[in-house]
Protein backbone atom coordinates (compact mmCIF):
# COMPACT_ATOMS: atom_id res chain seq x y z
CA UNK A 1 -10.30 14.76 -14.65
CA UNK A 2 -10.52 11.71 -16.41
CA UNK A 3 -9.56 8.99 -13.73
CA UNK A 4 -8.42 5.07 -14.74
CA UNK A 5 -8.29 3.03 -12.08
CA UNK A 6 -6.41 -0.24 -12.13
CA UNK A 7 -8.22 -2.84 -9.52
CA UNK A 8 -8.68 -6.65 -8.42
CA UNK A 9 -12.07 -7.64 -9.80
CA UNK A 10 -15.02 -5.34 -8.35
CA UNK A 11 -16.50 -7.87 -6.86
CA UNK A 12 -13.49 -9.11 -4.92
CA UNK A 13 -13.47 -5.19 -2.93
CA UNK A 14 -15.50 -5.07 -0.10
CA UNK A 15 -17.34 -1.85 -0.65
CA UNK A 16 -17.95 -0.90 3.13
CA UNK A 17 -13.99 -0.32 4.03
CA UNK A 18 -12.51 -0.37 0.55
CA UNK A 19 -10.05 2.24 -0.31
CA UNK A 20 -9.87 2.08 -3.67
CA UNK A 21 -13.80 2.86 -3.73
CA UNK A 22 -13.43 5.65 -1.11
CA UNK A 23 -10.99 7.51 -3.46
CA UNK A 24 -13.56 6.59 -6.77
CA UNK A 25 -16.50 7.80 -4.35
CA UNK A 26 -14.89 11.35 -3.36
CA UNK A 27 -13.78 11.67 -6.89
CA UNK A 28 -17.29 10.95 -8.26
CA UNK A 29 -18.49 13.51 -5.72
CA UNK A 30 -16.22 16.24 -7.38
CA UNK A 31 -17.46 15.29 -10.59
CA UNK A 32 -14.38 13.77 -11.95
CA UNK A 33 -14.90 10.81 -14.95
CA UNK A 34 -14.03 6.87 -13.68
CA UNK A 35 -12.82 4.30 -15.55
CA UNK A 36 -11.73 1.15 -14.08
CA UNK A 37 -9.48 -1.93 -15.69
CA UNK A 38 -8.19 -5.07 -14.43
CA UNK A 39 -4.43 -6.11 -14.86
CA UNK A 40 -4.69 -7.92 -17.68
CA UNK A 41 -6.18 -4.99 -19.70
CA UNK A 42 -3.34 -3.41 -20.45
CA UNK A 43 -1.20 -4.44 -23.19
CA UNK A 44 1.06 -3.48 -26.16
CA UNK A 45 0.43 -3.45 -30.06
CA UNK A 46 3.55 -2.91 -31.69
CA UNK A 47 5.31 -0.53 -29.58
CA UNK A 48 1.98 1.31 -28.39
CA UNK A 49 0.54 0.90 -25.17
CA UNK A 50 -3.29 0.36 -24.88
CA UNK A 51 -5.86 -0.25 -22.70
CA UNK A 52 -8.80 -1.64 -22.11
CA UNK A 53 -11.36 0.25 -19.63
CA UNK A 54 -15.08 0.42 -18.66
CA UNK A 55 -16.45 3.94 -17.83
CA UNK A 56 -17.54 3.10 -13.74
CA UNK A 57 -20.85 4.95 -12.00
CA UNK A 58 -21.79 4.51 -8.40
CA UNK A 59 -25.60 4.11 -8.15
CA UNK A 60 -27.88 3.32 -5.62
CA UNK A 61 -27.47 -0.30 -5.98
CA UNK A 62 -23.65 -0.49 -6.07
CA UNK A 63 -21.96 0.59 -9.28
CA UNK A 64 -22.78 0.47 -13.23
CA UNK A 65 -20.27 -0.27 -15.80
CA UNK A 66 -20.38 0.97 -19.81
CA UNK A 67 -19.32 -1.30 -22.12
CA UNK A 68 -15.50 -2.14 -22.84
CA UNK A 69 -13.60 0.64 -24.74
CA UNK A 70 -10.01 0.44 -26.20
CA UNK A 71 -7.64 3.23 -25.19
CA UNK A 72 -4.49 5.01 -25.39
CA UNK A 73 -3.17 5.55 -21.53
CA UNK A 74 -2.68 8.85 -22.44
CA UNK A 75 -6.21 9.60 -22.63
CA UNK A 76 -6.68 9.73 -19.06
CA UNK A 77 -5.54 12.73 -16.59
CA UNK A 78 -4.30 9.94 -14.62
CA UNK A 79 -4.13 5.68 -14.01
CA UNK A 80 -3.95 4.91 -10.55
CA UNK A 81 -2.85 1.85 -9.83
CA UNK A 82 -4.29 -0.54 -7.24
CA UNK A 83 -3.88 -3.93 -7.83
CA UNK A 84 -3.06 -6.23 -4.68
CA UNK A 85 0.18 -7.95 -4.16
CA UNK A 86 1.16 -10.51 -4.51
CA UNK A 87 3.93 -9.50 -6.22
CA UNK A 88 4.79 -12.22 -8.77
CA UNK A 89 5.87 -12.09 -12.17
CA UNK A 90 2.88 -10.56 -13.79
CA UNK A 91 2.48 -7.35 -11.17
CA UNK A 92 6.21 -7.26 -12.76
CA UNK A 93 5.11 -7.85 -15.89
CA UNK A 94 2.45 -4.70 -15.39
CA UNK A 95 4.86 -2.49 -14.28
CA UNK A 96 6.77 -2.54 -17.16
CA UNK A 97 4.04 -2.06 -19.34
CA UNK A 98 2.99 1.17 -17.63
CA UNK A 99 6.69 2.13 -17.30
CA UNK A 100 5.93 1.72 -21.48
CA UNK A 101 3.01 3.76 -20.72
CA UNK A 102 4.46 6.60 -18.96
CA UNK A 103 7.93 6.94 -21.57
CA UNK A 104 4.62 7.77 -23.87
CA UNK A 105 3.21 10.59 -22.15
CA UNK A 106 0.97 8.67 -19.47
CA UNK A 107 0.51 9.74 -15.75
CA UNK A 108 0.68 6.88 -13.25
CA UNK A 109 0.13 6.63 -9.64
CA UNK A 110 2.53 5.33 -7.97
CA UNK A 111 5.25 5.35 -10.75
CA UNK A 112 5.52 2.13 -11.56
CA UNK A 113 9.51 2.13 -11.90
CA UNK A 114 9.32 3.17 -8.01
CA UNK A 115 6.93 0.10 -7.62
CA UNK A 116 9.41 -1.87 -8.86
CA UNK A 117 12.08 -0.91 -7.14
CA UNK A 118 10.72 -0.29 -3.57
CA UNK A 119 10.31 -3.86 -2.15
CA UNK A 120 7.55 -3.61 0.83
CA UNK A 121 9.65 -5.18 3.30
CA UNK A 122 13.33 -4.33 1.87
CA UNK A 123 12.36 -0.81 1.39
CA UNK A 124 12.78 -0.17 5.01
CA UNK A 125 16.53 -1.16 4.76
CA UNK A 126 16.72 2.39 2.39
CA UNK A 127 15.64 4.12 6.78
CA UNK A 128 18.63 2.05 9.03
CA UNK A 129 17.26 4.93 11.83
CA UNK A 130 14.25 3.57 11.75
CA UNK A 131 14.30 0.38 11.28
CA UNK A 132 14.40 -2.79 14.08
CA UNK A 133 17.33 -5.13 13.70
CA UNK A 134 16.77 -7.40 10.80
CA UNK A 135 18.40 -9.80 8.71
CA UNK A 136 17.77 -10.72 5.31
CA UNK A 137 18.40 -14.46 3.84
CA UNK A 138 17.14 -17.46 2.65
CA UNK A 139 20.01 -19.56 4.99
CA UNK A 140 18.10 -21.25 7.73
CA UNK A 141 21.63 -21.24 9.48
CA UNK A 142 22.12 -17.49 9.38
CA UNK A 143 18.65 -17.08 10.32
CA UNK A 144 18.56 -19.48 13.92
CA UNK A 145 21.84 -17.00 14.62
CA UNK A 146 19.64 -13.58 14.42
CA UNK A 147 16.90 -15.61 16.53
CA UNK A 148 19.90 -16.75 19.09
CA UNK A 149 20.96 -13.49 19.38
CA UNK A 150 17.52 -11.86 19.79
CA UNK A 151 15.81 -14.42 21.51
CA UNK A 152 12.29 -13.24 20.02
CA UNK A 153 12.50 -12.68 16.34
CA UNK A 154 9.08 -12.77 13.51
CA UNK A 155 10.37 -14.11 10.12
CA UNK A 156 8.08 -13.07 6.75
CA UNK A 157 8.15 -13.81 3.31
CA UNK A 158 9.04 -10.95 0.91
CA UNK A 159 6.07 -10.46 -0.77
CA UNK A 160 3.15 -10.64 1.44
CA UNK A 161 0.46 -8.68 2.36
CA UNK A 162 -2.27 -8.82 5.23
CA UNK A 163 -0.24 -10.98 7.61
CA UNK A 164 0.36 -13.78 5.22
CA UNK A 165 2.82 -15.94 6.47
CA UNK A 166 4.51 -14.13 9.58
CA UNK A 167 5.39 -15.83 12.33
CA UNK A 168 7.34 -15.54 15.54
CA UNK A 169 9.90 -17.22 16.70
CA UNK A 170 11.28 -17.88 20.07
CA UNK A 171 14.39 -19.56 21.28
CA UNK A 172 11.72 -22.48 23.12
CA UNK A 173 9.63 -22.85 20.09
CA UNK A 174 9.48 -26.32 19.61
CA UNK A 175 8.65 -25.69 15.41
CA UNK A 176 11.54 -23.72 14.74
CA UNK A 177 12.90 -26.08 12.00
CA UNK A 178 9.85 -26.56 10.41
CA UNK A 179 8.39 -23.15 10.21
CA UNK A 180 11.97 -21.84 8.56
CA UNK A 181 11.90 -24.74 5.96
CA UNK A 182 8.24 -24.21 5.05
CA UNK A 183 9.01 -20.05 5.22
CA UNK A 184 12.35 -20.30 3.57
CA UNK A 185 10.71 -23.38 1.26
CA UNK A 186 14.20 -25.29 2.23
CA UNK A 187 16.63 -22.24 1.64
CA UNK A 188 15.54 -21.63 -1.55
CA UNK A 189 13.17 -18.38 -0.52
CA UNK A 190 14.87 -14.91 0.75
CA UNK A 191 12.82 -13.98 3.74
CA UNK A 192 13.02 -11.32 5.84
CA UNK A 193 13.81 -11.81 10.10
CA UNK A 194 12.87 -8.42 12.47
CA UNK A 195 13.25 -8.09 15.99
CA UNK A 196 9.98 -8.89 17.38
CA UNK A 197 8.83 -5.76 19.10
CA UNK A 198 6.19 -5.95 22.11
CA UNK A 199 5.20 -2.42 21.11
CA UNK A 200 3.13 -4.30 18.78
CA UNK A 201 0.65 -4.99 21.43
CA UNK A 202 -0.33 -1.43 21.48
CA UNK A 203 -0.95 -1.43 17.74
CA UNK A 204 0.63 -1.83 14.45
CA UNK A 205 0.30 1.76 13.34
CA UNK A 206 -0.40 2.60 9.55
CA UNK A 207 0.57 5.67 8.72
CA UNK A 208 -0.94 7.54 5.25
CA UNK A 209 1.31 9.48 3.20
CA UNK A 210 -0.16 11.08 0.40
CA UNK A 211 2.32 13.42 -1.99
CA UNK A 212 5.33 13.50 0.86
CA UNK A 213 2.87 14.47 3.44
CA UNK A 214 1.34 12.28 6.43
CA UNK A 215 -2.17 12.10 7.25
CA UNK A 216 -2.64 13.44 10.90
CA UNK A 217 -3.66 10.11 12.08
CA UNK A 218 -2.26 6.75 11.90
CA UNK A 219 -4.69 3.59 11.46
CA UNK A 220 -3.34 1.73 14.52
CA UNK A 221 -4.17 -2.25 14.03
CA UNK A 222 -4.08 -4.06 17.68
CA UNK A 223 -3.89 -7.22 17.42
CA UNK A 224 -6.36 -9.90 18.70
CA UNK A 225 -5.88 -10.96 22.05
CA UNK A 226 -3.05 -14.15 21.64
CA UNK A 227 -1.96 -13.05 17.92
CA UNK A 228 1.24 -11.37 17.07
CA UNK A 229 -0.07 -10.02 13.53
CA UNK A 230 -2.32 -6.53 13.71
CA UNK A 231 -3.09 -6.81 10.09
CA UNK A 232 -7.27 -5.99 9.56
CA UNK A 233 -7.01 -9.05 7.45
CA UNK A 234 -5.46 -11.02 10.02
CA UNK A 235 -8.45 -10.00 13.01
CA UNK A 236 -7.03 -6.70 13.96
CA UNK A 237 -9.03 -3.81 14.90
CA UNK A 238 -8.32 -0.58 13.50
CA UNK A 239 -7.97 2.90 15.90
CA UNK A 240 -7.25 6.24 14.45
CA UNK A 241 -4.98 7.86 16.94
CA UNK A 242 -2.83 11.21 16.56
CA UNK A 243 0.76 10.93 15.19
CA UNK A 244 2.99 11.05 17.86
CA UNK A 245 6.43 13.35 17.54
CA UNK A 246 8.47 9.64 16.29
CA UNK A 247 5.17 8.89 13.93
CA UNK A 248 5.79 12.45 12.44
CA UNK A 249 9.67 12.44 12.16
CA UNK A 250 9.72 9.46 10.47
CA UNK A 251 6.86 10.19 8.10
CA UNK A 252 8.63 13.42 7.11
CA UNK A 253 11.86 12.16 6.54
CA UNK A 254 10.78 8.78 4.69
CA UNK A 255 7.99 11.38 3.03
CA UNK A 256 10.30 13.58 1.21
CA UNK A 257 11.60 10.52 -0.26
CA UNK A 258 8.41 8.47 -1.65
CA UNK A 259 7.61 12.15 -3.09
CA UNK A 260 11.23 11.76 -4.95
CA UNK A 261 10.67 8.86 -6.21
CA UNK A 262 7.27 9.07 -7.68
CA UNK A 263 5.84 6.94 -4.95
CA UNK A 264 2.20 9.16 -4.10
CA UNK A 265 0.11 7.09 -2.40
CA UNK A 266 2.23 4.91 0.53
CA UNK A 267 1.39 3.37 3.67
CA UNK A 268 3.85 3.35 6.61
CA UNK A 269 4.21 0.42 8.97
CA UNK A 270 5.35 1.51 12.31
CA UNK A 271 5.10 -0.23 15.40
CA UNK A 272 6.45 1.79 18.70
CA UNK A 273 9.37 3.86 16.88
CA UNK A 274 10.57 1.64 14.48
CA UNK A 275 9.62 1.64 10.71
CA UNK A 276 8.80 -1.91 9.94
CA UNK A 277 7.28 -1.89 6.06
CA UNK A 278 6.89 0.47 2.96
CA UNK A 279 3.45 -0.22 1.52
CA UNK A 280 3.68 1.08 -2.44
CA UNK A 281 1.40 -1.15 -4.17
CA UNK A 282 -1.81 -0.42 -2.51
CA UNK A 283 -2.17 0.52 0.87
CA UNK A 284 -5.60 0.77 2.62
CA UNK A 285 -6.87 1.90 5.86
CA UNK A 286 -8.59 5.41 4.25
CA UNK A 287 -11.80 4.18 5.08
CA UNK A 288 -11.35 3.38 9.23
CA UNK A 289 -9.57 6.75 9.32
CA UNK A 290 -12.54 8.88 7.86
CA UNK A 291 -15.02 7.34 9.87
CA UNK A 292 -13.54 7.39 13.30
CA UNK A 293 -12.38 11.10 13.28
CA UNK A 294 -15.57 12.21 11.13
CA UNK A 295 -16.97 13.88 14.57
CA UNK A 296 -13.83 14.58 15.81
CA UNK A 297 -12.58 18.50 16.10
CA UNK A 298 -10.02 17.61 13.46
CA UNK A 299 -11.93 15.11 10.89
CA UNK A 300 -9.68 13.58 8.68
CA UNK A 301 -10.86 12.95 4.75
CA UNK A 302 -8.02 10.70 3.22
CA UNK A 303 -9.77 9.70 0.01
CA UNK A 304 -10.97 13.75 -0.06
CA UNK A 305 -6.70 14.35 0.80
CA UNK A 306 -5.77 12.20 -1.93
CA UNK A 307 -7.72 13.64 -4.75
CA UNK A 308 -7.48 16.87 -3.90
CA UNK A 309 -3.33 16.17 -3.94
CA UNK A 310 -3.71 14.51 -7.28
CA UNK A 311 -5.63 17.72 -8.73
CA UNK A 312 -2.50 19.86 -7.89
CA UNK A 313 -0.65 17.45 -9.92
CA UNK A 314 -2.61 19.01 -13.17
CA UNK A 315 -3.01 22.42 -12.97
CA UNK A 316 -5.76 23.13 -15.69
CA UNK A 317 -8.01 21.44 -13.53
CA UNK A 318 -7.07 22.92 -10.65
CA UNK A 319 -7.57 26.88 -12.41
CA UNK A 320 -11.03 25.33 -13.38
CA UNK A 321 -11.89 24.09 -10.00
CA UNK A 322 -14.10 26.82 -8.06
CA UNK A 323 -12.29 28.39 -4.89
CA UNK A 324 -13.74 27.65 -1.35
């Protein structure tokens, strides 16, 4: 297959836990073609959508890139899109060019309609079984109720990633004023308010779905000793750790519906039993979960899962593919 991958700048990844570059590794293995862009590479003439890509080689100094190449999206067996939130205007901007793409024959992973339309931390409001309590506002008055009635609430910003800006709130906090203005940037910001959950202390658990199906093994990210966020970026450290029966049932359920909507690659955010965020845009944790279960009697291959999903998705590769 011909494989486009849309990234952050390649020297922004880190290449020892990046997942992006564990998918572009296993597919390299398997022989498949890479091609890598940057957001800003894709763009319309006329009515046409185009894109500019650089055919991408691991080597054994890093990676080599060909020179810069004009395309039609449709050239490539798939795009897989892997840009980082935030998600401002020009991820929005993106999506509707590949949504341009797509109406012309491309294939894009995730769909970026779904992208669109599944909000990270709304998303979960789509799963009232598994979600905590939560409120969603930008009215600081409405918000000091949900912590009065909780008592222990976190409060985070709708389009974060890696911990940014969540914090937890308690009915003694002494900066409870100040941390909902700066959050709620004066009630002019929607936020989102949770019930903080002490499970948290025993993990924030990521959970892989690839194609409607979880990985075995959640990525579960306990927090640093004092710290309320499990985010890797934040400090956490990463276990793999079986899916329990609650991991499963709501990985199944919420599975069946990602696979609906187009969304194939998705991280799940559960901490205890409660479904906390819907990570579309794009999710990591591949590489901790590989590594820790590599000498396990179940070793788990995400990047290997993923691409090996995504060949089903064209069958004349798949006929061509030898059989193990």
């Amino acid at each position: 297959m011909k494989l486009l991958f849309i990234l952050d700048p390649l020297e922004s990844l880190k290449s020892y836990k990046d997942t992006s570059l564990a998918i572009m590794r296993e597919a390299s293995l398997l022989e498949h073609e890479l091609f890598v862009s940057m957001q800003h590479d894709l763009f319309l003439r006329g009515d046409q959508a185009r894109i500019k890509a650089k055919k991408f080689s691991f080597t054994a100094q890093g990676y080599a890139l060909d020179g810069e190449t004009e395309y039609s999206p449709v050239a490539f067996d798939a795009m897989i899109m892997r840009k980082d939130p935030p998600f401002d205007n020009e991820y929005l901007y993106s999506t509707y060019l590949l949504e341009i793409a797509v109406n012309q024959g491309a294939k894009v992973y995730n769909s970026p309609m779904a992208i669109r339309s599944w909000n990270e931390k709304l998303s979960v409001t789509r799963f009232p079984q598994f979600a905590p309590e939560f409120l969603v506002s930008a009215n600081n008055a409405l918000i000091r109720d949900f912590l009065n009635t909780h008592q222990d609430i976190v409060v985070k910003p709708l389009d974060g990633m890696g911990g940014h800006s969540i914090f937890r709130l308690r009915l003694n906090d002494p900066n409870i004023s100040v941390i909902l203005e700066t959050i709620t940037l004066h009630g002019t910001r929607t936020i989102m308010a949770q019930r903080y959950l002490p499970a948290i202390l025993q993990g924030d658990k990521r959970i892989i779905v690839i194609d409607g199906e979880p990985l075995p093994y959640a990525l579960a990210r306990i927090p640093l000793a004092g710290e309320t966020r499990g985010n890797l970026a934040a400090g956490g450290t990463g276990v793999a750790q079986p899916l329990s029966a609650r991991d499963h049932e709501i990985a199944i359920t919420v599975g069946q519906t990602l696979k609906q909507e187009g969304l194939f690659l998705v991280g799940l955010d559960v901490i205890g039993e409660h479904l906390t965020e819907i990570n579309v845009t794009s999710p990591t944790g591949m590489v901790e979960i590989a590594a820790q279960t590599k000498n396990s009697s179940n070793p788990c291959n995400p990047a290997k899962v993923f691409i090996d999903a995504l060949t089903l998705h064209h069958p004349k590769v798949a006929l061509a593919l030898p059989h193990a």
